[in-house]
C-alpha atoms as a PDB file:
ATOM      1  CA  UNK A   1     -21.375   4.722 -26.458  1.00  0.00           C
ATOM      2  CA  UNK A   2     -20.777   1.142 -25.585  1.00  0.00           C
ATOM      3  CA  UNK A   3     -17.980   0.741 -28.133  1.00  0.00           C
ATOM      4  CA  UNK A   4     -16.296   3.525 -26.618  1.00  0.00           C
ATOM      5  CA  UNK A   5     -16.509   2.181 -23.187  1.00  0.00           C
ATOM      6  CA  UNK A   6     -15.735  -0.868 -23.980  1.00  0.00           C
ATOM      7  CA  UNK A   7     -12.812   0.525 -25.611  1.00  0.00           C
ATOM      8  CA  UNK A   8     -11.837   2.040 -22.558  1.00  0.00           C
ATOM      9  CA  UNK A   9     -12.129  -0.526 -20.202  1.00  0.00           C
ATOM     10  CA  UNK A  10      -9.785  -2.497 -22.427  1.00  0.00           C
ATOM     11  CA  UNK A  11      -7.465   0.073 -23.170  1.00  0.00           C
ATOM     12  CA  UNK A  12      -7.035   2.018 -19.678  1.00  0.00           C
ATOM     13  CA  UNK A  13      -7.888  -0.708 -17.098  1.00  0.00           C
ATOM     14  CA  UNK A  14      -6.533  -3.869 -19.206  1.00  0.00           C
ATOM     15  CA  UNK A  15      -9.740  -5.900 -18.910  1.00  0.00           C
ATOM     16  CA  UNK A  16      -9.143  -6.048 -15.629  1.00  0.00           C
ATOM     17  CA  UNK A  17     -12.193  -4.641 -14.001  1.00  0.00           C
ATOM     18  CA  UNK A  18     -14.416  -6.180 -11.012  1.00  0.00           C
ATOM     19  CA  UNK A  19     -17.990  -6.636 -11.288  1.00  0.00           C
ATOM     20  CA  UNK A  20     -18.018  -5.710  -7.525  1.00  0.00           C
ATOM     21  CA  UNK A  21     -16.803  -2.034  -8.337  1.00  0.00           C
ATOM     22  CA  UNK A  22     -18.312  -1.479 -12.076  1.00  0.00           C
ATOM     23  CA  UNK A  23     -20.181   1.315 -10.875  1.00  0.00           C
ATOM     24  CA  UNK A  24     -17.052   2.994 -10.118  1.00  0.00           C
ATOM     25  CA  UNK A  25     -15.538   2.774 -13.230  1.00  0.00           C
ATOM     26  CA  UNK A  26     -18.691   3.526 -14.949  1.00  0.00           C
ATOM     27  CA  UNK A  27     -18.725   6.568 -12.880  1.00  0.00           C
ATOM     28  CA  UNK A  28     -15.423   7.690 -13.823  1.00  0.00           C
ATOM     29  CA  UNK A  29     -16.084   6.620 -17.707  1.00  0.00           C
ATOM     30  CA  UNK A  30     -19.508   9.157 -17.466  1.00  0.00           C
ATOM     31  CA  UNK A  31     -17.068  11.788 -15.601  1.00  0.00           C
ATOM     32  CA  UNK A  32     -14.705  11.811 -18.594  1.00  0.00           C
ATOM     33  CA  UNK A  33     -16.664  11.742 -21.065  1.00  0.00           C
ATOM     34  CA  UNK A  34     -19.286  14.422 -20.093  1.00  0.00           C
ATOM     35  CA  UNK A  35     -15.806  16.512 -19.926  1.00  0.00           C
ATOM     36  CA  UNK A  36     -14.122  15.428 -22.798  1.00  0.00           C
ATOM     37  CA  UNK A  37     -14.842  18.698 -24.676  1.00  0.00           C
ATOM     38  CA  UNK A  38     -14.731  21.104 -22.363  1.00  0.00           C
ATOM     39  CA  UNK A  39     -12.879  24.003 -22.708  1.00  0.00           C
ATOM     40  CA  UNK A  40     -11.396  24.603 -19.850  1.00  0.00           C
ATOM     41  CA  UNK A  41      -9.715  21.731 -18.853  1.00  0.00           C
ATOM     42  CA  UNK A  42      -7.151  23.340 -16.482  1.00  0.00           C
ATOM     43  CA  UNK A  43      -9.915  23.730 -13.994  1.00  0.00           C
ATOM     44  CA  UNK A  44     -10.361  20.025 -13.635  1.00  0.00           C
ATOM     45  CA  UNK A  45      -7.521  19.695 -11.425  1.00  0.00           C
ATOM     46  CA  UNK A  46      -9.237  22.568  -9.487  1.00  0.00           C
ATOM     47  CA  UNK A  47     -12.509  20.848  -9.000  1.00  0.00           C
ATOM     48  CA  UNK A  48     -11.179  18.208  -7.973  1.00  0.00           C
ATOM     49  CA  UNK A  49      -8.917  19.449  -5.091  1.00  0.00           C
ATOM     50  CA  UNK A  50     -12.454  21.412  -4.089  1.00  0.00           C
ATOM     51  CA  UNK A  51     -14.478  18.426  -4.273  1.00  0.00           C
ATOM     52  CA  UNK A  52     -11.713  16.709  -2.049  1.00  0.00           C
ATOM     53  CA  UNK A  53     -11.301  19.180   0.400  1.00  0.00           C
ATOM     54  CA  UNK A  54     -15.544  19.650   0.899  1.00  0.00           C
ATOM     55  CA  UNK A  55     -15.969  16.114   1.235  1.00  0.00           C
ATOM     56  CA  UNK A  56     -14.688  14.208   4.786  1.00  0.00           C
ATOM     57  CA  UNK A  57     -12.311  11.119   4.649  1.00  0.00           C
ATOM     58  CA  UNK A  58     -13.974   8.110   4.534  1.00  0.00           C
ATOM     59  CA  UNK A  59     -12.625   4.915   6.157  1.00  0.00           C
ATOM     60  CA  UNK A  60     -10.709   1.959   4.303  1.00  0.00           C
ATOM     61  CA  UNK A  61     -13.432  -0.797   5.997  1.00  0.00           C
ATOM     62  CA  UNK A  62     -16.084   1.318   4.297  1.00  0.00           C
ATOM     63  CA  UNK A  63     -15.180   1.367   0.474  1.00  0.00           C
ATOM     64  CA  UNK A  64     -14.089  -2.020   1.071  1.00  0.00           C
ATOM     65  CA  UNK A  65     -17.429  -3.317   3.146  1.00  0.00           C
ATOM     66  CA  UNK A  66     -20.315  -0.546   1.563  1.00  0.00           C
ATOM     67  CA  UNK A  67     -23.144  -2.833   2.589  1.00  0.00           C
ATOM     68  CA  UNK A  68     -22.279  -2.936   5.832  1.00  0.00           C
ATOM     69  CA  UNK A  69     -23.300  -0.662   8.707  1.00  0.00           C
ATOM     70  CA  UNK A  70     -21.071   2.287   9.190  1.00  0.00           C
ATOM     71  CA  UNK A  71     -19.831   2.493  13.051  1.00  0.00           C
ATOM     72  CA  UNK A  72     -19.987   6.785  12.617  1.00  0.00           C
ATOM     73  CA  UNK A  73     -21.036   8.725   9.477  1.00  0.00           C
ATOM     74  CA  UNK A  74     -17.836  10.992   8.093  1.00  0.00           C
ATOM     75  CA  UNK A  75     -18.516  14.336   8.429  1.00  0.00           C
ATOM     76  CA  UNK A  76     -18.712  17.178   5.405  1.00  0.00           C
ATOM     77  CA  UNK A  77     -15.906  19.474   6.340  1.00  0.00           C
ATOM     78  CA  UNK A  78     -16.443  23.422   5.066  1.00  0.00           C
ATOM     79  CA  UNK A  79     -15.066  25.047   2.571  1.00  0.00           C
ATOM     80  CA  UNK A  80     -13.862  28.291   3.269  1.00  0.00           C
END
């Protein structure tokens, strides 16, 4: 499992990958691979698009700045 991350990393991202946002790309590694076999891979696209449009926009000073105090929370918007 390491190899193959590592493998990744190097491959997709060039080595050039921030300790500051390794859970990111870890999260995106663990997303692809726990797909990686799936059989329908055409609905990946569609998940995604749902997951976008349940989920409210979240401000630039926010995934830049996590630690610090959000100013307003972003709001779930429903899915119809």
């Amino acid at each position: 499992m390491i190899a193959l991350l590592k493998r990744w990393l190097m491959g997709t991202h060039q080595g050039a990958v921030s300790h500051k946002h390794l859970d990111y790309y870890l999260d995106e590694f663990t997303f692809r691979f726990n797909r990686r076999r799936s059989k329908s891979r055409g609905k990946l696209f569609f998940r995604l698009v749902q997951q976008v449009v349940a989920v409210g926009p979240v401000p630039l000073d926010r995934i830049l700045h996590p630690e610090a105090k959000a100013k307003t929370k972003p709001q779930s918007v429903g899915v119809t």
